[in-house]
C-alpha atoms as a PDB file:
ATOM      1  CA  UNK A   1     124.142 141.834 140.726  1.00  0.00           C
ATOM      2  CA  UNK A   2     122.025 141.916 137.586  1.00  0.00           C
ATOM      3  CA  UNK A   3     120.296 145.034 138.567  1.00  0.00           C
ATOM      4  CA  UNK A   4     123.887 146.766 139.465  1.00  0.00           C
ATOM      5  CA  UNK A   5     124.861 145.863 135.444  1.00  0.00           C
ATOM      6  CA  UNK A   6     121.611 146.949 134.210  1.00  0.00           C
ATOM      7  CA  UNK A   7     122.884 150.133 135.672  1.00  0.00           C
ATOM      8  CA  UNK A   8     125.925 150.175 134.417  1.00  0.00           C
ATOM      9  CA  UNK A   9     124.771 149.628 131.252  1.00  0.00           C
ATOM     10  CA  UNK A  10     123.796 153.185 130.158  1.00  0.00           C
ATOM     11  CA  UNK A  11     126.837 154.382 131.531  1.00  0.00           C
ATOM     12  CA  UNK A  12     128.890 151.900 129.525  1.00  0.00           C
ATOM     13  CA  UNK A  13     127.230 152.822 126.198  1.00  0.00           C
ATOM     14  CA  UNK A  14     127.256 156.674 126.976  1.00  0.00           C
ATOM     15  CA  UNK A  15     131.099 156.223 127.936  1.00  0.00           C
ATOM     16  CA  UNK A  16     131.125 154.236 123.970  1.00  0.00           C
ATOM     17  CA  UNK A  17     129.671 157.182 122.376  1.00  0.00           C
ATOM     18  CA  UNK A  18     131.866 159.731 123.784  1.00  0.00           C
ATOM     19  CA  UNK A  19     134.980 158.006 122.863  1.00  0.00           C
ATOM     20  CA  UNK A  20     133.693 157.410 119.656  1.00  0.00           C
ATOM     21  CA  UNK A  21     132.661 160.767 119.080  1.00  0.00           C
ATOM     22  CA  UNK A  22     136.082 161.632 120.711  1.00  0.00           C
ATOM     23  CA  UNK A  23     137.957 159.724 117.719  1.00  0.00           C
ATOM     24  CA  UNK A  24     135.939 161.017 115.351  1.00  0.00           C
ATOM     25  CA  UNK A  25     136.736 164.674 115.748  1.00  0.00           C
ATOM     26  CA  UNK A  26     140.530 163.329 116.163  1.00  0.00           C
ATOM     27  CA  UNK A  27     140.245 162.726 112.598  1.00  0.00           C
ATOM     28  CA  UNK A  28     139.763 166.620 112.012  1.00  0.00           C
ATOM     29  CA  UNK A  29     142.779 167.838 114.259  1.00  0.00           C
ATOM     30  CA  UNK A  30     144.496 169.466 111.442  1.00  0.00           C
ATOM     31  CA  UNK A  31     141.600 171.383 110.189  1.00  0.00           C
ATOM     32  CA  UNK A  32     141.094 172.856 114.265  1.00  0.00           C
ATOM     33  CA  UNK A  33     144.599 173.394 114.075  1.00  0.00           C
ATOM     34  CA  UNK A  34     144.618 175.540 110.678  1.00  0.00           C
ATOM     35  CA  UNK A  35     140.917 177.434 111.830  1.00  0.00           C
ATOM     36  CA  UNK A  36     142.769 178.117 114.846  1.00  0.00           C
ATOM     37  CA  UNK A  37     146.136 179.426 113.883  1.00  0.00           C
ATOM     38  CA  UNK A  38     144.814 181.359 111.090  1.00  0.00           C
ATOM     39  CA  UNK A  39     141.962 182.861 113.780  1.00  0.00           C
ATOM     40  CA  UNK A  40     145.000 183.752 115.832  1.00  0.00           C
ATOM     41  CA  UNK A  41     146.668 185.564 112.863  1.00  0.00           C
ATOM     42  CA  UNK A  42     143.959 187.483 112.016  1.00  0.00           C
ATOM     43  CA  UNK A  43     143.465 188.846 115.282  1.00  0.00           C
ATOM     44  CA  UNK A  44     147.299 189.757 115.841  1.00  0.00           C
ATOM     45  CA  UNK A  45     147.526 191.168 112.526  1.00  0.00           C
ATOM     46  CA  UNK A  46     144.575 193.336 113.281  1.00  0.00           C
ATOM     47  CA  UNK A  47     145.209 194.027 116.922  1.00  0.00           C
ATOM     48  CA  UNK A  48     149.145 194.407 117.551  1.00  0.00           C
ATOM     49  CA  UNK A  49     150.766 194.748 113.948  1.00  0.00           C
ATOM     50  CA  UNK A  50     150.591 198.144 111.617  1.00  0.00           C
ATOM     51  CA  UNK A  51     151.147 198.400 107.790  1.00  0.00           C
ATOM     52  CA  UNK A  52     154.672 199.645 106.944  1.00  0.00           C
ATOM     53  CA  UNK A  53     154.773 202.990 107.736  1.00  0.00           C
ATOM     54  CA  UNK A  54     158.327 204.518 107.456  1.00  0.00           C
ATOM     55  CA  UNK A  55     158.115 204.948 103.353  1.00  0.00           C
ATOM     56  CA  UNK A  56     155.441 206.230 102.854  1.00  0.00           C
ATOM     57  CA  UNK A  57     154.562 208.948 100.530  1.00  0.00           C
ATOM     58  CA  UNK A  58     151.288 211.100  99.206  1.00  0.00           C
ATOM     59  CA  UNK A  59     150.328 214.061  97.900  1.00  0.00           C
ATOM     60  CA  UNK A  60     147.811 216.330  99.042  1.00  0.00           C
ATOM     61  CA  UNK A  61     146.346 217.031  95.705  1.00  0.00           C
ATOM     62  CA  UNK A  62     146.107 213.228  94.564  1.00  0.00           C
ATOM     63  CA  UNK A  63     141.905 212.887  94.185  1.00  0.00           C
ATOM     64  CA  UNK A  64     142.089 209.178  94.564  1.00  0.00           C
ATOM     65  CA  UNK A  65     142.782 209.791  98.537  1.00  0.00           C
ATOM     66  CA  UNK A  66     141.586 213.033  99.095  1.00  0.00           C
ATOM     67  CA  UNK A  67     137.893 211.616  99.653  1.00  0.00           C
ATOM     68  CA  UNK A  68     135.759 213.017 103.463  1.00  0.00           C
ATOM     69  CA  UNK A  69     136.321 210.270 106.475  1.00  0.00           C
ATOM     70  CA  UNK A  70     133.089 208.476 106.741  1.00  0.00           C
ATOM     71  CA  UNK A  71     132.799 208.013 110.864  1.00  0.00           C
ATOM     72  CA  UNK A  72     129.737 205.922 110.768  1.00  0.00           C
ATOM     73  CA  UNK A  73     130.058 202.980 107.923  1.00  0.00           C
ATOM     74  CA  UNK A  74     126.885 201.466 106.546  1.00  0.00           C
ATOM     75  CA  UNK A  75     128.064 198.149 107.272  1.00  0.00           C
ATOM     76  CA  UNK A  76     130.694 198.173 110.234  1.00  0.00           C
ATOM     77  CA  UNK A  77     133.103 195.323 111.337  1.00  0.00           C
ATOM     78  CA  UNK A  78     130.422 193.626 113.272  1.00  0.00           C
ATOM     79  CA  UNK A  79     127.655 194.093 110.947  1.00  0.00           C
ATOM     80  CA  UNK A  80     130.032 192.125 108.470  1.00  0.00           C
ATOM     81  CA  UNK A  81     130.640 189.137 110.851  1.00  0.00           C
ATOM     82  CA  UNK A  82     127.046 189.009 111.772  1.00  0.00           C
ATOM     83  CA  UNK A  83     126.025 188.790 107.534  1.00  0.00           C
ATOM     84  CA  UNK A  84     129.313 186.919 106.528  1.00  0.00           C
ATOM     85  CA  UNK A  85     130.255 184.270 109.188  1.00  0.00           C
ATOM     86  CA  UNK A  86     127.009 184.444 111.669  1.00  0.00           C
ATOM     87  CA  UNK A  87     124.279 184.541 108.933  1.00  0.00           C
ATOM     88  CA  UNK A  88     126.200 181.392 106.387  1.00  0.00           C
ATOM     89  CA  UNK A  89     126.422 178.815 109.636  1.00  0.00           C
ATOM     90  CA  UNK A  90     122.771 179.704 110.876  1.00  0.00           C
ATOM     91  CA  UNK A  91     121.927 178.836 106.794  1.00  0.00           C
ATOM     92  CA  UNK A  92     123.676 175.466 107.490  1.00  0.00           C
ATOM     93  CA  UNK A  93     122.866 174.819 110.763  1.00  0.00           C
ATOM     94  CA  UNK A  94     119.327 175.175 110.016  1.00  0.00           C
ATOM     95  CA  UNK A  95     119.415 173.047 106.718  1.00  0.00           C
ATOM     96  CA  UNK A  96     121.105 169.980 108.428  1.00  0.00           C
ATOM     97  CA  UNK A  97     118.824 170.715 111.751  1.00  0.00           C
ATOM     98  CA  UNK A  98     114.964 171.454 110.680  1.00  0.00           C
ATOM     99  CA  UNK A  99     114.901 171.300 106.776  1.00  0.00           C
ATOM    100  CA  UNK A 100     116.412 168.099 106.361  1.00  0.00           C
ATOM    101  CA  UNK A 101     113.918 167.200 103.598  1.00  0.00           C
ATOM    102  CA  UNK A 102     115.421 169.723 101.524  1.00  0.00           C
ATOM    103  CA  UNK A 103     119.056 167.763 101.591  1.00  0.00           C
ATOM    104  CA  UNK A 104     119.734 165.592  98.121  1.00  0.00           C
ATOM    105  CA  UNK A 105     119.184 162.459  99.330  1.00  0.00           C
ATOM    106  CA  UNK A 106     123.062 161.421  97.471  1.00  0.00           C
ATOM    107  CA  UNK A 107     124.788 164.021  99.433  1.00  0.00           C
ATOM    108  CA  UNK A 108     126.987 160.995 101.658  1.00  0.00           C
ATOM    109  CA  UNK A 109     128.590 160.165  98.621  1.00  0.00           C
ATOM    110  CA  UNK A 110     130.101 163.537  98.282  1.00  0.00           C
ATOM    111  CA  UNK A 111     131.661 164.065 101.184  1.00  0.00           C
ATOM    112  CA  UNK A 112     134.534 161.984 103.176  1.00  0.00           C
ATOM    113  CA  UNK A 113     133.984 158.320 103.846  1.00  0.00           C
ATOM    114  CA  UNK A 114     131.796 158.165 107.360  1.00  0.00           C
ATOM    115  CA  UNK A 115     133.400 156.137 110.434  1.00  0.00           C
ATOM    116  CA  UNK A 116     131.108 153.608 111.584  1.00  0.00           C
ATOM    117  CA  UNK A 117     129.126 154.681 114.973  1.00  0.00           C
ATOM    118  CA  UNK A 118     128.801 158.010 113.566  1.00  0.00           C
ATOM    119  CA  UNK A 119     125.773 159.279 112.138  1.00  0.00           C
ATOM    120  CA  UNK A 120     125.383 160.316 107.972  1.00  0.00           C
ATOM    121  CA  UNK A 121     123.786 163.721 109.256  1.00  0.00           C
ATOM    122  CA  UNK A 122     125.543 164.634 111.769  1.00  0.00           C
ATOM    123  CA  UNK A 123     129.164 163.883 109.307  1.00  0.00           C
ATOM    124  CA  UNK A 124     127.514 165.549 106.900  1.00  0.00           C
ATOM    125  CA  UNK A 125     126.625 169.078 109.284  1.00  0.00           C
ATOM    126  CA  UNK A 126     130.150 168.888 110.762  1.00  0.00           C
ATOM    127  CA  UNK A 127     131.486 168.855 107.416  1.00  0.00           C
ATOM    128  CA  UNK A 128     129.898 171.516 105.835  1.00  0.00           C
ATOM    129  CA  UNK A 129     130.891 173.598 108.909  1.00  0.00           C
ATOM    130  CA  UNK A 130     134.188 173.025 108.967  1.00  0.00           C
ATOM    131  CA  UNK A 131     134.800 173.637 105.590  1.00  0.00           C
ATOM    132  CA  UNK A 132     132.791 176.899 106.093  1.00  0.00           C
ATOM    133  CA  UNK A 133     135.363 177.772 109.067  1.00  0.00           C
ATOM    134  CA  UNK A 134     138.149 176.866 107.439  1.00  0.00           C
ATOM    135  CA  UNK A 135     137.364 179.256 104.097  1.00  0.00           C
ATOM    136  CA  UNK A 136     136.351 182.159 106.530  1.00  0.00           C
ATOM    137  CA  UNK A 137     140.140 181.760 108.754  1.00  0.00           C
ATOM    138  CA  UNK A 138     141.940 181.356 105.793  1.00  0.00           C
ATOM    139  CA  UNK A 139     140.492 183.972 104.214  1.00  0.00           C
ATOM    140  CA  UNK A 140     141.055 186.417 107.453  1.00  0.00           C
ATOM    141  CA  UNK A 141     144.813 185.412 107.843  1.00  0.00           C
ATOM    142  CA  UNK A 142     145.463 186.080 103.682  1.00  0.00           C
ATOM    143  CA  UNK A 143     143.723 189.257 104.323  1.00  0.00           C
ATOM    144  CA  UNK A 144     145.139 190.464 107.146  1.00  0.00           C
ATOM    145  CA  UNK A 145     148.357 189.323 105.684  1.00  0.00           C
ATOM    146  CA  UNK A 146     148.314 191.689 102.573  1.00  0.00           C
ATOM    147  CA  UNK A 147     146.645 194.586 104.024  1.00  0.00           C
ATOM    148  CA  UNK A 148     149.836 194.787 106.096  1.00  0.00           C
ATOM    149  CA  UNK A 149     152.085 193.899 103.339  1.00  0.00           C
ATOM    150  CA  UNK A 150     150.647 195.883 100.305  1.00  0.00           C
ATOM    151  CA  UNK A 151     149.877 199.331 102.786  1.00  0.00           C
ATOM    152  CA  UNK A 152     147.874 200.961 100.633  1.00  0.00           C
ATOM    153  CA  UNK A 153     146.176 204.068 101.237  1.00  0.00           C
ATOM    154  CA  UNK A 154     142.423 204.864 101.521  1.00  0.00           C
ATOM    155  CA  UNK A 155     140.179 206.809  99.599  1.00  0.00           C
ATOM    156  CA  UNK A 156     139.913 208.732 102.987  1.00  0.00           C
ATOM    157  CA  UNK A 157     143.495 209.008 103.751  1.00  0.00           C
ATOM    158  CA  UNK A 158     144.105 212.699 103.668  1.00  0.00           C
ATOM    159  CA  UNK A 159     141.203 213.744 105.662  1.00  0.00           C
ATOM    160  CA  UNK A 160     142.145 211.146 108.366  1.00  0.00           C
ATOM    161  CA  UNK A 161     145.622 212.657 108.502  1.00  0.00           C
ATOM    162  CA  UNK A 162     144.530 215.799 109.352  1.00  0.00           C
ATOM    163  CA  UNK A 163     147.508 217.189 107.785  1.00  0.00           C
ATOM    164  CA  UNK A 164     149.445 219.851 109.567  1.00  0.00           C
ATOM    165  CA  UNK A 165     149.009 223.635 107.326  1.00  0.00           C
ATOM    166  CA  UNK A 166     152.206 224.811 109.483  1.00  0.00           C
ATOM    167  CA  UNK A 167     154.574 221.682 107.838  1.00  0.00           C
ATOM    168  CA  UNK A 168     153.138 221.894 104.518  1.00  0.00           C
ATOM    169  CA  UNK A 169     153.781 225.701 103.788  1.00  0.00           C
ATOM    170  CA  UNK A 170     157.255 225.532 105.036  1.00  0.00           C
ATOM    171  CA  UNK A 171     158.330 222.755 102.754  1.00  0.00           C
ATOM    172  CA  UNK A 172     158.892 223.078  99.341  1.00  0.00           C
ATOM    173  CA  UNK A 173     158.468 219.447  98.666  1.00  0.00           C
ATOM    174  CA  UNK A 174     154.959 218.112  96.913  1.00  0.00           C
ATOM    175  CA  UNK A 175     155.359 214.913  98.314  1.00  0.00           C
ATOM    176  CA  UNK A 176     154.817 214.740 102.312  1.00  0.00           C
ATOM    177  CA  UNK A 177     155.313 211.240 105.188  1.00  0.00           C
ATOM    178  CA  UNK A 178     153.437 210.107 107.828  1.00  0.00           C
ATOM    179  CA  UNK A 179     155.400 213.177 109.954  1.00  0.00           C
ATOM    180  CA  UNK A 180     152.967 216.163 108.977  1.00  0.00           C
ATOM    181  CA  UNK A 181     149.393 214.130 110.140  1.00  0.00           C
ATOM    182  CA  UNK A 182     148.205 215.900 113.286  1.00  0.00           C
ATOM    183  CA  UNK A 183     146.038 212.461 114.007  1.00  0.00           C
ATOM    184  CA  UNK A 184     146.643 211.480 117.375  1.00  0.00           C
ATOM    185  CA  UNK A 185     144.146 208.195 117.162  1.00  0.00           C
ATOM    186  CA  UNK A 186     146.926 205.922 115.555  1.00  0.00           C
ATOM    187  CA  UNK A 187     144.063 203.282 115.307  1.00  0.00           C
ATOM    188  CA  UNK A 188     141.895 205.849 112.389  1.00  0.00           C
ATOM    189  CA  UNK A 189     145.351 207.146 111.242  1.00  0.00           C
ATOM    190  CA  UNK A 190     147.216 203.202 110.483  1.00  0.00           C
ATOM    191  CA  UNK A 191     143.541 201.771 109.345  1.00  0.00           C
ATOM    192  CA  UNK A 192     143.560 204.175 106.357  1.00  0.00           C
ATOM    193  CA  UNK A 193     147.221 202.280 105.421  1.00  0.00           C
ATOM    194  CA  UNK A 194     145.002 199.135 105.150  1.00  0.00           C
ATOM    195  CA  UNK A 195     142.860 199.282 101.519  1.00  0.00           C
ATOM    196  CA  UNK A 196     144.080 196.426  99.438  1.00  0.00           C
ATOM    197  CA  UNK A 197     142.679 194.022  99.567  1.00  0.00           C
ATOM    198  CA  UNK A 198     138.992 194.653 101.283  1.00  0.00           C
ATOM    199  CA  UNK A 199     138.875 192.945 104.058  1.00  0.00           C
ATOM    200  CA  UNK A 200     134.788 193.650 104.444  1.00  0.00           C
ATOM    201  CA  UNK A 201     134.713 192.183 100.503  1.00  0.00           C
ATOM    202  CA  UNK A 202     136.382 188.967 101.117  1.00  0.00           C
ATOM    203  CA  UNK A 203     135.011 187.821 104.227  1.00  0.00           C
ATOM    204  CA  UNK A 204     131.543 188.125 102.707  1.00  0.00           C
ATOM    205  CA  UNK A 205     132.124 186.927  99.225  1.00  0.00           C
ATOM    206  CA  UNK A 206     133.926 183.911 101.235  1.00  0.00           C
ATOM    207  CA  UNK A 207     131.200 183.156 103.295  1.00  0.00           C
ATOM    208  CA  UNK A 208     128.323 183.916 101.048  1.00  0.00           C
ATOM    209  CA  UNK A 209     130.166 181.867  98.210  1.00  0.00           C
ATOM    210  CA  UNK A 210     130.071 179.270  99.937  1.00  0.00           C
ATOM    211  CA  UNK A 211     126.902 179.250 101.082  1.00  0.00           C
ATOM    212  CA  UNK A 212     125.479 179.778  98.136  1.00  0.00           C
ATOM    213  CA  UNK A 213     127.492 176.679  96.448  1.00  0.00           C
ATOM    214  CA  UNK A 214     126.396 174.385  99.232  1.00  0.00           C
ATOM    215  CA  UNK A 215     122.630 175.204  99.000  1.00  0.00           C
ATOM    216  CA  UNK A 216     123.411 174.429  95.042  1.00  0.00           C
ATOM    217  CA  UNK A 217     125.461 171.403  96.024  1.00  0.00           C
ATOM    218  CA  UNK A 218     123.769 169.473  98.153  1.00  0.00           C
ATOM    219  CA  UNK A 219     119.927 171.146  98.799  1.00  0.00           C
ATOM    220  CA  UNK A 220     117.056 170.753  96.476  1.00  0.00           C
ATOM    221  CA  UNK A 221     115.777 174.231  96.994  1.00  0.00           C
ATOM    222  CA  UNK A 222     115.573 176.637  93.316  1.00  0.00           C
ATOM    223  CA  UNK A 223     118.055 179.322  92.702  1.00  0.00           C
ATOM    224  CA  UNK A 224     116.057 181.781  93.762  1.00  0.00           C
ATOM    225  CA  UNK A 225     115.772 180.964  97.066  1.00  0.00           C
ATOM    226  CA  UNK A 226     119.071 181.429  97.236  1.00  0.00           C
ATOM    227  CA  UNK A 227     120.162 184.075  95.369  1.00  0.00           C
ATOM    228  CA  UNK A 228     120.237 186.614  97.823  1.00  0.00           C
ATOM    229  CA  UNK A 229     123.864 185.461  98.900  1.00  0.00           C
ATOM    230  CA  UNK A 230     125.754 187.473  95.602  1.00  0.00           C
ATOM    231  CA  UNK A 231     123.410 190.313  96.119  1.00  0.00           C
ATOM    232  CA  UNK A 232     124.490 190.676  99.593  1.00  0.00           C
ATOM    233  CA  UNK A 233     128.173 190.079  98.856  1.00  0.00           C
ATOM    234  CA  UNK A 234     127.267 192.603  96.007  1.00  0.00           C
ATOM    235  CA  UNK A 235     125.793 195.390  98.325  1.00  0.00           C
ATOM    236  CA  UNK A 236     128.387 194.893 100.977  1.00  0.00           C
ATOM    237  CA  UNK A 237     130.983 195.788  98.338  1.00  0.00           C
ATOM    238  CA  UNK A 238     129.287 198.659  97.026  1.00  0.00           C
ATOM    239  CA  UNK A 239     128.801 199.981 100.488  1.00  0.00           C
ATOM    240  CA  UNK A 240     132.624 200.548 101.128  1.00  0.00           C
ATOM    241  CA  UNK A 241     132.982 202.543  98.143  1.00  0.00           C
ATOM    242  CA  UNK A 242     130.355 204.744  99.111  1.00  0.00           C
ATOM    243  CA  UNK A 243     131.824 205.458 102.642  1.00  0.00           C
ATOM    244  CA  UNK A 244     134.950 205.780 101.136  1.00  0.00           C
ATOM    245  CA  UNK A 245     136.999 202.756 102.806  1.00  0.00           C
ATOM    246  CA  UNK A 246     138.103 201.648  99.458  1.00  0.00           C
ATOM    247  CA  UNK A 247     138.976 201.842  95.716  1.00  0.00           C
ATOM    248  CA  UNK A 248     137.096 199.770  93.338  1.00  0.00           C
ATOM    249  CA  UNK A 249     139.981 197.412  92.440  1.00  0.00           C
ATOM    250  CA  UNK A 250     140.588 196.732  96.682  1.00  0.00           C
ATOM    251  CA  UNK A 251     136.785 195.081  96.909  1.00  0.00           C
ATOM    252  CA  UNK A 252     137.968 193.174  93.065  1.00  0.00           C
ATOM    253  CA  UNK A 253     141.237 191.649  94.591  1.00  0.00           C
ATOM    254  CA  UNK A 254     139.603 190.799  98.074  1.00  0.00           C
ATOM    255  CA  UNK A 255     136.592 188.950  96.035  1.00  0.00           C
ATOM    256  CA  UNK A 256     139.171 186.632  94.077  1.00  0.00           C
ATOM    257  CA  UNK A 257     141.188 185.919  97.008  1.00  0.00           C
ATOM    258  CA  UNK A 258     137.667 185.337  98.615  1.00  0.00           C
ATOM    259  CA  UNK A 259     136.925 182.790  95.560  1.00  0.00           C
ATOM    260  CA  UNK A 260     140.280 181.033  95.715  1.00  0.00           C
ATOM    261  CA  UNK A 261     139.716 180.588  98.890  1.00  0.00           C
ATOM    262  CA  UNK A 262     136.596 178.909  98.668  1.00  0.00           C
ATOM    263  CA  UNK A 263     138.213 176.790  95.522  1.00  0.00           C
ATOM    264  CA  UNK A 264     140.776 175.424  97.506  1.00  0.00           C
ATOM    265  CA  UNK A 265     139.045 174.546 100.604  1.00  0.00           C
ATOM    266  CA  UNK A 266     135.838 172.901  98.631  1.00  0.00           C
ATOM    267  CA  UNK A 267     138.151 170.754  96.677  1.00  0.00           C
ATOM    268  CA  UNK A 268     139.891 169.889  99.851  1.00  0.00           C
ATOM    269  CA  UNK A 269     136.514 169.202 101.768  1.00  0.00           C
ATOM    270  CA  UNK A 270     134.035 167.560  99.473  1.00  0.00           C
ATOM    271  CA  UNK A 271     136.134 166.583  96.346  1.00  0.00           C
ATOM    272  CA  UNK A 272     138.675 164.505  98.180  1.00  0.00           C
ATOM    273  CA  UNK A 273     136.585 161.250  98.468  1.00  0.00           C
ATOM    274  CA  UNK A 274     138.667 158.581  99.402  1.00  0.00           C
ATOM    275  CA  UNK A 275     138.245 155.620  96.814  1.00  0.00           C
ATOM    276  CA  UNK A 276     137.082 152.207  97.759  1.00  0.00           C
ATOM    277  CA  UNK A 277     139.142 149.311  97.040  1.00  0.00           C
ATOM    278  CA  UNK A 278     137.922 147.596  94.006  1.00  0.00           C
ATOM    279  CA  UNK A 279     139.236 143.950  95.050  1.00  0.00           C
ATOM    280  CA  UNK A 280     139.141 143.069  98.824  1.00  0.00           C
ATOM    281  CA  UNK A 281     142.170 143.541 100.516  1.00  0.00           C
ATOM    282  CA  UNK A 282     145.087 140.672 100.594  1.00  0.00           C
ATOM    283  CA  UNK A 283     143.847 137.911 103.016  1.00  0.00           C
ATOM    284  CA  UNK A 284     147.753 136.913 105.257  1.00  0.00           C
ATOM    285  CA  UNK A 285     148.072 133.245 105.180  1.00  0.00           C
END
């Protein structure tokens, strides 16, 4: 009998942890459920909706869309995941995994009060995480969200349209629809209704942001070390106004929503610390 409980033992304490852990992450439910729903957004806002399309109007000889369709971007779609979401979790991951010497050794009192059974660095890692994830989703949805409400056109639009010559001589009009673009990929032809705001611009201004405040926050390393996170936010902007993907005002509005963003989910994360009780709770007689 003893030896059968000595091996239940392990089993017992493993089956502890896991429930523990298991009520831990309970705690967090509504911040899965918002990184979720907003991930799902994103992706049918990208995937399945298109920008309103039955009003709209251009003119040929308007310069601020008459710019040559850049096929091959200097930083595509995945290249901006990889630098925004991929390269500001392996930056925290790391930190809270192999440099742990560099965290302020005050951090815990920063962040939300820590259940018991659960340890400071491994609250502290899924905290800064989540908050990351949460900035990045909400950031996609709002994005997604405006692009398809605002329809602006690109820099590019005209030479995406591929604009029929037949249509435009035998109207007398100056102002043409959607009806006289000979593009038959809908995908190129819809994208150039998307420019405001830059979706490339606020995912990494969100991401690098915030990984640029938490290294400030809550590492000891020197500003230098980390101030390649705004000059990569910087030259990721830059780059779509070179290939022509958007005006200089649609990278300016999607690096404030980016910073809001980041505002309102770092307040939420780190500056709501719930307050200990000054006087010990009311003993019942």
């Amino acid at each position: 009998m003893p030896e059968v409980k000595r091996n239940k033992l392990p089993k017992m304490i493993s089956a502890m942890a896991d429930e523990k852990h298991r009520e831990y992450f309970r705690l967090f439910y509504f911040q899965y459920m918002i990184v979720g729903l907003c991930t799902i957004l994103f992706l049918y806002s990208e995937i399945s909706l298109v920008p309103r399309s039955q009003n709209v109007q251009f003119s040929l000889d308007n310069p601020s869309i008459s710019k040559s369709y850049v096929a091959n971007e200097l930083v595509g779609p995945l290249g901006c995941l990889i630098l925004s979401v991929g390269l500001s979790n392996l930056v925290v991951f790391w930190t809270c995994m192999f440099d742990k010497d560099l965290l302020k050794k005050n951090r815990v009192t920063w962040i939300r009060e820590r259940p018991d059974g659960i340890s400071k660095d491994f609250h502290f890692m899924h905290t800064s995480l989540l908050c990351l994830m949460l900035i990045v989703s909400i950031n996609a949805a709002l994005t997604g969200a405006l692009k398809l409400i605002i329809g602006n056109l690109r820099p590019d639009f005209v030479d995406r349209c591929i604009p029929d010559l037949q249509k435009i001589s035998d109207s007398d009009s100056l102002v043409f629809g959607l009806d006289i673009c000979k593009q038959t990929n809908k995908w190129v032809l819809y994208e150039g209704l998307k420019s405001t705001p830059s979706g490339h611009s606020s995912f990494i201004v969100s991401s690098m942001g915030f990984t640029y405040l938490w290294q400030r926050a809550f590492t000891t390393r020197s500003t230098r070390s980390y101030i390649w996170c705004p000059l990569l936010a910087l030259v990721v902007m830059v780059s779509r106004v070179v290939d022509h993907r958007h005006h200089w005002y649609d990278v300016v509005s999607g690096a404030v929503l980016a910073f809001l963003v980041i505002y309102g989910c770092w307040k939420w994360t780190f500056a709501n610390v719930p307050k200990r009780d000054i006087l010990p709770s009311p003993v019942s007689v």
